[in-house]
N, C-alpha and C. Protein backbone atom coordinates (compact mmCIF):
# COMPACT_ATOMS: atom_id res chain seq x y z
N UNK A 1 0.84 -1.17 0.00
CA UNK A 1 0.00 0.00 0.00
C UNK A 1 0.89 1.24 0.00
N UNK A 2 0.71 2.21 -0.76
CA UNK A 2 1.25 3.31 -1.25
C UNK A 2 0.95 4.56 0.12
N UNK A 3 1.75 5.27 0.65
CA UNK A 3 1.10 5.99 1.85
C UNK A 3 1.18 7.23 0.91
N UNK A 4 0.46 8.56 1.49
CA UNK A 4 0.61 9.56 0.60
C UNK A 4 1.71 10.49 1.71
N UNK A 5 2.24 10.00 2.43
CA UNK A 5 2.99 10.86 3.45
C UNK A 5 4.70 10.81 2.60
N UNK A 6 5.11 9.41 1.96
CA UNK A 6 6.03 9.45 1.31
C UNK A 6 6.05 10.08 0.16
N UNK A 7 4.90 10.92 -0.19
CA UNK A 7 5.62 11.91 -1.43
C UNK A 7 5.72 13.05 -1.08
N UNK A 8 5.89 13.28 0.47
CA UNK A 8 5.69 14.71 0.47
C UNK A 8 7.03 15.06 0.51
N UNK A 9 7.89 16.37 0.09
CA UNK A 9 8.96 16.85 0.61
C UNK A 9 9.07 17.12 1.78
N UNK A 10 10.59 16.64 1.86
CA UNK A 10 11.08 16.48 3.51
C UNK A 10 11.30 17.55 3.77
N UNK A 11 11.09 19.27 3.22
CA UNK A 11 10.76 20.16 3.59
C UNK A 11 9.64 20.37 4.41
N UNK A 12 8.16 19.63 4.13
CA UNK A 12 7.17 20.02 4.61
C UNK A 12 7.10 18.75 5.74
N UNK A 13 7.55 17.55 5.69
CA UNK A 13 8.05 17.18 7.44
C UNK A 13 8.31 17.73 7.90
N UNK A 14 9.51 18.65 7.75
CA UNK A 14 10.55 19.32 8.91
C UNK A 14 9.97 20.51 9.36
N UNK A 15 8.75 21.03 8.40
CA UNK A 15 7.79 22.32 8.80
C UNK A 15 6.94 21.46 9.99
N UNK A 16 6.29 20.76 9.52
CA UNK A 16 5.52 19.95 10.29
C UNK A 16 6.12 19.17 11.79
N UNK A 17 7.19 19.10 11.24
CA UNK A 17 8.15 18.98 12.69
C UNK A 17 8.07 19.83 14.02
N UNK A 18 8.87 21.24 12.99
CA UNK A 18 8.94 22.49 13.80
C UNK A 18 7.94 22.88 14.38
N UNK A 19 6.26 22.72 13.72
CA UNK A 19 5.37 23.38 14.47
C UNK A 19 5.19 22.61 15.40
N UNK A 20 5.01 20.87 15.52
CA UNK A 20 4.75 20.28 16.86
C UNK A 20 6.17 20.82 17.66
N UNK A 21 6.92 20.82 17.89
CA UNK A 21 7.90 21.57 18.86
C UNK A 21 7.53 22.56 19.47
N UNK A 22 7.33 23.35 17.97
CA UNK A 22 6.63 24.79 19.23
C UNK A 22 5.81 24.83 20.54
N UNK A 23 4.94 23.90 19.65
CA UNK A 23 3.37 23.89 20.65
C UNK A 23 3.57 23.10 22.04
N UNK A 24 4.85 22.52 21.92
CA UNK A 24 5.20 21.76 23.30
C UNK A 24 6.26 22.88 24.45
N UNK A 25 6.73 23.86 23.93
CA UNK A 25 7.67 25.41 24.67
C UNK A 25 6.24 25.91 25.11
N UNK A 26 6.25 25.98 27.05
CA UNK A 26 5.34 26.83 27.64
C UNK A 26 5.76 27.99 27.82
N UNK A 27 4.82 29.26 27.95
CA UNK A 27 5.29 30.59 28.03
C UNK A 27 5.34 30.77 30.09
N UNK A 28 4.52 29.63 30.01
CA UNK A 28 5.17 29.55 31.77
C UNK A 28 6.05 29.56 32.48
N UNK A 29 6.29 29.69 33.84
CA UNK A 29 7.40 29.90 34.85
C UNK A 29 7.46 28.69 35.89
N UNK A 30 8.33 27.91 36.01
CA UNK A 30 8.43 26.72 36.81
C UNK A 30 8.19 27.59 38.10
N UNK A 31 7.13 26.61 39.05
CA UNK A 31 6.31 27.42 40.38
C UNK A 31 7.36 26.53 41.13
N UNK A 32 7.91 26.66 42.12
CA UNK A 32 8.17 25.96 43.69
C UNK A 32 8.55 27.01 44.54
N UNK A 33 6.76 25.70 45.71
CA UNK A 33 7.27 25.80 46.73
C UNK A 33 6.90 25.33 47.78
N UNK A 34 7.89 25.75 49.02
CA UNK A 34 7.96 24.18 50.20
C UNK A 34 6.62 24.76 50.57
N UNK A 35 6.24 23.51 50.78
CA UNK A 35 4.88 23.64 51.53
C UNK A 35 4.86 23.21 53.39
N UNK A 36 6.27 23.00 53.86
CA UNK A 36 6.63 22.47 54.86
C UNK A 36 8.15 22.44 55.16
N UNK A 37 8.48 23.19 55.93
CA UNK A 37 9.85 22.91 56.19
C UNK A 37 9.81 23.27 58.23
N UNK A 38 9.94 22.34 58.93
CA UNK A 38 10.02 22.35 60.60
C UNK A 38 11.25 21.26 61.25
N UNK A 39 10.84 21.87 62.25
CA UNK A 39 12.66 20.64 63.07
C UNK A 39 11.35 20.41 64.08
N UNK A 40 10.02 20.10 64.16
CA UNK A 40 9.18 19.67 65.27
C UNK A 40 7.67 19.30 64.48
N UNK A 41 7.39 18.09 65.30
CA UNK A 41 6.32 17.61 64.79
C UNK A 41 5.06 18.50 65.12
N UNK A 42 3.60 17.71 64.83
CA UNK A 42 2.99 19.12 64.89
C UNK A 42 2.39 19.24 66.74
N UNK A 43 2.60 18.33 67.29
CA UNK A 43 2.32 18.75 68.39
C UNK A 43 3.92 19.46 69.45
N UNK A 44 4.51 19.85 68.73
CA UNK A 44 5.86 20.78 69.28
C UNK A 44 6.73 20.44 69.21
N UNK A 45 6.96 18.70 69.77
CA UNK A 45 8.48 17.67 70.27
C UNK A 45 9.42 18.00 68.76
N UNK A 46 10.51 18.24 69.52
CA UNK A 46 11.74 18.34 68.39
C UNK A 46 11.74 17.23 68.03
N UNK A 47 11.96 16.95 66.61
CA UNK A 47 12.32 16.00 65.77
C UNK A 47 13.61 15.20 66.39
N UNK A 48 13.61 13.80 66.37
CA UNK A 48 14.97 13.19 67.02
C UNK A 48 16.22 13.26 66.04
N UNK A 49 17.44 12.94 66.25
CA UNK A 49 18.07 12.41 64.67
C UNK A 49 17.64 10.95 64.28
N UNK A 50 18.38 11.20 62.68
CA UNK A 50 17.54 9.66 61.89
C UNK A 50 18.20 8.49 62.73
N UNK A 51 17.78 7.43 62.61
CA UNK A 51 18.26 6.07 63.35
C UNK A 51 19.52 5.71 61.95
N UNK A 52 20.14 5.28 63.02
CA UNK A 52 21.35 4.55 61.66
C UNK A 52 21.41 3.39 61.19
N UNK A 53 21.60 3.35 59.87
CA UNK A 53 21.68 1.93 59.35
C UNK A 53 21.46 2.42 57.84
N UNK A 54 21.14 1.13 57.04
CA UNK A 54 20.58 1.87 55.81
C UNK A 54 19.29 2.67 55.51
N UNK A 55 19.30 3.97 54.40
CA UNK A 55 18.10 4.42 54.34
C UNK A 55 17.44 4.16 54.08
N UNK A 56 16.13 4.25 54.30
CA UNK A 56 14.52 3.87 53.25
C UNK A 56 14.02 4.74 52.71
N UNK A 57 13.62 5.18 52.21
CA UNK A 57 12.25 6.39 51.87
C UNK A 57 10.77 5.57 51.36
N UNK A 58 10.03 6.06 51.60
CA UNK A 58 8.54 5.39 51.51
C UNK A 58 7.49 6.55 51.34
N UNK A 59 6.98 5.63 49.78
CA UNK A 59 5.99 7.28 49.76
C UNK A 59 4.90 6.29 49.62
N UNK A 60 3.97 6.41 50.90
CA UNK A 60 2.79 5.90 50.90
C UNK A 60 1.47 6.97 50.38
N UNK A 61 0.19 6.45 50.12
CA UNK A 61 -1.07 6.84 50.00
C UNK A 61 -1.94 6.34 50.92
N UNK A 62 -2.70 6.82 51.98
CA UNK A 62 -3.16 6.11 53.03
C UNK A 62 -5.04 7.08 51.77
N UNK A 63 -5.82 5.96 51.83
CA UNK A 63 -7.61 6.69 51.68
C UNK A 63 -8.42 6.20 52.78
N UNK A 64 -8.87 6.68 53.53
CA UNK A 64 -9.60 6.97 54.84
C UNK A 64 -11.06 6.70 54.33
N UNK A 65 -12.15 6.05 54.26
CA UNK A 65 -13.80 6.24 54.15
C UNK A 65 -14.43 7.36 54.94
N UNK A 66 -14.85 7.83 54.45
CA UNK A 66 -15.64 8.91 55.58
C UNK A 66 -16.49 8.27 57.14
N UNK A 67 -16.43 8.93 58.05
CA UNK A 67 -16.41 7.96 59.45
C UNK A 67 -15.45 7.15 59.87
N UNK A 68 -14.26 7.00 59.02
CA UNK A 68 -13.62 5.85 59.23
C UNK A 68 -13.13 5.84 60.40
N UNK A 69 -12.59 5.17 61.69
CA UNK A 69 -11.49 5.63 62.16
C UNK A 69 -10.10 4.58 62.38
N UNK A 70 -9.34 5.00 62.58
CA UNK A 70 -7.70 4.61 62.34
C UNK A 70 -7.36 3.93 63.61
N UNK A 71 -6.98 2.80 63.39
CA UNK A 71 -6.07 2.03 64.95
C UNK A 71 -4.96 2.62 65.86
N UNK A 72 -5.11 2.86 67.07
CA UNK A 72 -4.43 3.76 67.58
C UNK A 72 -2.65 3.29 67.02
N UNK A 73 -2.11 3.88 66.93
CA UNK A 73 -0.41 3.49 66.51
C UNK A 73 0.65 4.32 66.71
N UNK A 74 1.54 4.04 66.70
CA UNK A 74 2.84 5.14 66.69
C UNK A 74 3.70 4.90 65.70
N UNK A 75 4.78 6.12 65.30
CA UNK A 75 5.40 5.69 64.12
C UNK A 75 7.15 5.67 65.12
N UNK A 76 8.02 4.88 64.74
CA UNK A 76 9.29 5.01 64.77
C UNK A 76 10.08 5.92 64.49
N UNK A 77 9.58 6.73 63.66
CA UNK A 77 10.77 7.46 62.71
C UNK A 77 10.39 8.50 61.75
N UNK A 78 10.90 9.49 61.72
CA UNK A 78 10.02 10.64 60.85
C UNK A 78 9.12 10.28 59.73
N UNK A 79 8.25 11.06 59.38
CA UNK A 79 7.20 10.98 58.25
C UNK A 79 6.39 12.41 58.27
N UNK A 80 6.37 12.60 57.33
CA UNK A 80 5.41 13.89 57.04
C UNK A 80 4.01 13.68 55.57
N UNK A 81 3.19 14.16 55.47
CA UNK A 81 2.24 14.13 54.79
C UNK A 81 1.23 15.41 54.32
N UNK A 82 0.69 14.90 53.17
CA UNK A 82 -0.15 15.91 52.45
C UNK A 82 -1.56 15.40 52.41
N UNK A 83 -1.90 16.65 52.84
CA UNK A 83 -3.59 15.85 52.68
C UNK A 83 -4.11 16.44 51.27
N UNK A 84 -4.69 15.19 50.20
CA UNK A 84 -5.33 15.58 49.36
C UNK A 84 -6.36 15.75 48.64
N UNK A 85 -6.68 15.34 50.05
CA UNK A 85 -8.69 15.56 49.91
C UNK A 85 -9.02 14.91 51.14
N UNK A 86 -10.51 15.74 51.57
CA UNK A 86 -10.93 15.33 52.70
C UNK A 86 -10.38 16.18 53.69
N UNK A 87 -10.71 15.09 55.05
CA UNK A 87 -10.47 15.91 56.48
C UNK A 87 -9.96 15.09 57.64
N UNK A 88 -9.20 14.76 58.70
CA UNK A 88 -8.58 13.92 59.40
C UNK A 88 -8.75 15.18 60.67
N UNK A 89 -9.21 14.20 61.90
CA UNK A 89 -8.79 14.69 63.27
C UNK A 89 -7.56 13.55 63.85
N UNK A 90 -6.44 14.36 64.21
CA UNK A 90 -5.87 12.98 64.73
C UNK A 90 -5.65 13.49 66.30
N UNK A 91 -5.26 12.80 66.93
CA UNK A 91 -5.55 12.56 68.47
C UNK A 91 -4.36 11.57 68.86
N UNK A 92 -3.82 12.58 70.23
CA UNK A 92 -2.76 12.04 70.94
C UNK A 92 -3.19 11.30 72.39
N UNK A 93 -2.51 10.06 72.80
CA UNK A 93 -3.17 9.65 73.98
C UNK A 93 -3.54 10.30 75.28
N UNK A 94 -2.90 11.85 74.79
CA UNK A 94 -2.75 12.53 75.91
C UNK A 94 -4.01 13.89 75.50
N UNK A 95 -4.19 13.68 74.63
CA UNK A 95 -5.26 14.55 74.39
C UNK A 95 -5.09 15.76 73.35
N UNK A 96 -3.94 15.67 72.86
CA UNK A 96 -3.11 16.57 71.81
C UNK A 96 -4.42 16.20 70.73
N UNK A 97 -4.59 17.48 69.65
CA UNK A 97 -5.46 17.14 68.43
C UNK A 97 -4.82 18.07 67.65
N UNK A 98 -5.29 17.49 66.36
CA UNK A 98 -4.76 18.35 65.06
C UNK A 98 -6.21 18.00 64.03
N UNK A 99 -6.32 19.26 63.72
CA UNK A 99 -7.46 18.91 61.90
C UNK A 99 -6.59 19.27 61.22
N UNK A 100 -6.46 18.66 60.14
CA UNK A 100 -5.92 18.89 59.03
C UNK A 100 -7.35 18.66 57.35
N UNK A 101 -7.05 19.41 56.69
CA UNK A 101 -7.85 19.70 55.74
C UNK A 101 -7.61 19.47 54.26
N UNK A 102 -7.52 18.98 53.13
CA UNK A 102 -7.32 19.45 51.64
C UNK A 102 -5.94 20.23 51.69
N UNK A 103 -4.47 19.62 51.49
CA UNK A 103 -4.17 20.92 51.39
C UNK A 103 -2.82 21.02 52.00
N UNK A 104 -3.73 20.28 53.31
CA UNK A 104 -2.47 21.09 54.85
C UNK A 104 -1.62 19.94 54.66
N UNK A 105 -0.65 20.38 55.74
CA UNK A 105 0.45 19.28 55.32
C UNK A 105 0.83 19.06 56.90
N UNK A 106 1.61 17.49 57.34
CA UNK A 106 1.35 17.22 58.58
C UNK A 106 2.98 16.72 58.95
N UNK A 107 3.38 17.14 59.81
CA UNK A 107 4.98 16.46 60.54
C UNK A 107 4.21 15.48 61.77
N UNK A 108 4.55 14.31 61.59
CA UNK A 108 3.89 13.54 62.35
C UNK A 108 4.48 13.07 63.85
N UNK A 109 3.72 12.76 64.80
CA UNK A 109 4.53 13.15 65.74
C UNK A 109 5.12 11.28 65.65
N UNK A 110 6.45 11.44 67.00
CA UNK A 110 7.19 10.04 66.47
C UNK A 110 7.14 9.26 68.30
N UNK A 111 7.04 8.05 67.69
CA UNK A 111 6.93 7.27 69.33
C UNK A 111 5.86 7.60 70.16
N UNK A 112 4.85 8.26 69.72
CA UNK A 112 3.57 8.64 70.22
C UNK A 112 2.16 8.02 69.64
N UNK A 113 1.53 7.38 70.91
CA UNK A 113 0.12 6.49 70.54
C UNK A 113 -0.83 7.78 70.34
N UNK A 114 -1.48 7.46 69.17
CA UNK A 114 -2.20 7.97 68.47
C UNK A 114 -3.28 7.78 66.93
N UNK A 115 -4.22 8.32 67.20
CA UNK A 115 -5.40 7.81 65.88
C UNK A 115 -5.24 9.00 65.66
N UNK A 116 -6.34 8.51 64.31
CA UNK A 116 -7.07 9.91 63.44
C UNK A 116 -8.14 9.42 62.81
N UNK A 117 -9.05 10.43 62.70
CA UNK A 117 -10.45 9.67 62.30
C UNK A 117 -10.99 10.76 61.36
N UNK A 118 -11.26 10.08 60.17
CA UNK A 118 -11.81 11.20 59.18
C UNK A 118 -13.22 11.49 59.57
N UNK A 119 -13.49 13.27 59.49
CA UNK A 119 -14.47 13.75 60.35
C UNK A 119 -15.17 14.46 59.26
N UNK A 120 -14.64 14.03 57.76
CA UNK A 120 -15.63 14.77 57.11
C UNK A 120 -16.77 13.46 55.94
N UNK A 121 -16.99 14.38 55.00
CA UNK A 121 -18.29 14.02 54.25
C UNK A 121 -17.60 12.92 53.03
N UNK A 122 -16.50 12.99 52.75
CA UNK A 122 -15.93 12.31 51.68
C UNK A 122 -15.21 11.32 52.26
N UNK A 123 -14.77 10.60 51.68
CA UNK A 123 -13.25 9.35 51.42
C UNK A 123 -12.02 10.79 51.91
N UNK A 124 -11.14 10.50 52.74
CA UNK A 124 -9.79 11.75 52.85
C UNK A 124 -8.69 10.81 52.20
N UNK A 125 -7.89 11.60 51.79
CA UNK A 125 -6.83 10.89 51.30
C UNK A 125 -5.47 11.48 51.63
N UNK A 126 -4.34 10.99 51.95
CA UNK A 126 -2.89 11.40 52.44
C UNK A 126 -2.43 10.78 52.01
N UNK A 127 -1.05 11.65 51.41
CA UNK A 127 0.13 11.02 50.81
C UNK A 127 0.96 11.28 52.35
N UNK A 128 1.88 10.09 52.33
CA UNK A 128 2.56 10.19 53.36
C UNK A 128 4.53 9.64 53.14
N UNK A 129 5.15 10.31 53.69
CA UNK A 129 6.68 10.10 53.25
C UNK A 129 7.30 9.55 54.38
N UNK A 130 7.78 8.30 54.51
CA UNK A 130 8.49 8.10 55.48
C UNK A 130 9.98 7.97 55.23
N UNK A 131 10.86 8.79 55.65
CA UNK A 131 12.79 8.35 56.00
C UNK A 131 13.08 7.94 56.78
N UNK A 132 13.24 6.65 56.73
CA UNK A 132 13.57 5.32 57.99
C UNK A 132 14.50 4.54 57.48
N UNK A 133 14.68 3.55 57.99
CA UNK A 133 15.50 3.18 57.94
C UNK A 133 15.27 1.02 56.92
N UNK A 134 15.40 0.53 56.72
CA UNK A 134 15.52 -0.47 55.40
C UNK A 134 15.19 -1.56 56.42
N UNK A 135 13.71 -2.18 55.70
CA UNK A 135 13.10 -3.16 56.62
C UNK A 135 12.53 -2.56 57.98
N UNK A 136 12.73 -1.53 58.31
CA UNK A 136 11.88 -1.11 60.05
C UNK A 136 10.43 -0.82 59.47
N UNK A 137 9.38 -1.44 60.49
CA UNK A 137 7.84 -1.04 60.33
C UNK A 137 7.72 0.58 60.47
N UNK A 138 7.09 1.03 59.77
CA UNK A 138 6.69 2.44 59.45
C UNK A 138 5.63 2.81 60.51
N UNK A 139 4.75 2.13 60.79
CA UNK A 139 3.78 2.00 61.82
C UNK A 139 3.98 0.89 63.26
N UNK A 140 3.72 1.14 63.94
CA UNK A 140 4.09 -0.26 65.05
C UNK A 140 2.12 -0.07 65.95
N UNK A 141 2.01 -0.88 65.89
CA UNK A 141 1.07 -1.44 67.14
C UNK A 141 0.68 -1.82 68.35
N UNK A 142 -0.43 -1.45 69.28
CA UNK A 142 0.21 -2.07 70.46
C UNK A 142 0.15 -3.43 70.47
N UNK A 143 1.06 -4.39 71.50
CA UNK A 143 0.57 -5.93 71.55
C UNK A 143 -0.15 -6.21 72.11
C-alpha cells in the first residue's frame, strides 16, 4: 500500500516537525514551593536524629472512608504528609489534636500512641513520606 505521506517533501516534514515543537515550549514559569519545612512535629516535640543503618524512603497513599477511624499506633521514625482531599482529626493519647484539611500538610509526631479519624463528608486521602530506615515497620502497634 502506497502511503501519501512518502511523497511529500522532507521540507514540509521538517515544517511539520517544527510546528509540533513549538506547541510543546510553555510561556510559563516553573512554580516551587515548600509547603513544609520544621525541626518539630505538629504537636511541638523536636524531631529526634535519623536512626542509623541503611536508608529507606517510603511514599505511601493512606484513603480513609468517611467515618472511618484509624487504629491507635505510633510511628518510629520521621514521616510527614499531604492531605489531598478530605479531612482527618488525629488525636494524641494525651489529648493533643490536630485537623488537618485538603491541602495542609502534617509532621507527624514520632513514638507517640495515636489515631485519626476522618471527620468529614468524603473518602480523605494522604500522601505520606516516610525516612527510615531499610526493613523497620513504618507503623508499630500495640501488643
Amino acid at each position: 500500500m502506497h502511503s501519501p505521506f512518502l511523497a511529500l517533501p522532507a521540507f514540509l516534514l521538517l515544517s511539520f516537525a517544527s510546528i509540533s515543537a513549538e506547541k510543546t515550549h510553555s510561556t510559563e514559569q516553573i512554580k516551587v514551593e515548600t509547603l513544609t519545612k520544621q525541626q518539630q512535629s505538629w504537636n511541638g516535640a523536636t524531631l529526634p536524629a535519623y536512626p542509623k543503618g541503611q536508608p529507606e524512603v517510603r511514599i505511601m497513599r493512606f484513603t480513609i472512608p468517611a467515618g472511618q477511624t484509624l487504629p491507635i499506633h505510633k510511628h518510629p521514625y520521621i514521616n510527614a504528609g499531604l492531605m489531598i482531599k478530605g479531612e482527618l482529626m488525629v488525636e494524641t493519647e494525651t489529648g493533643e489534636t490536630l485537623h488537618i484539611k485538603a491541602g495542609d500538610t502534617i509532621v507527624e509526631v514520632l513514638n507517640t500512641w495515636h489515631w485519626g479519624k476522618n471527620v468529614g463528608k468524603e473518602a480523605a486521602q494522604i500522601v505520606v513520606f516516610y525516612a527510615g530506615v531499610k526493613d523497620q515497620a513504618v507503623t508499630l502497634k500495640p501488643e
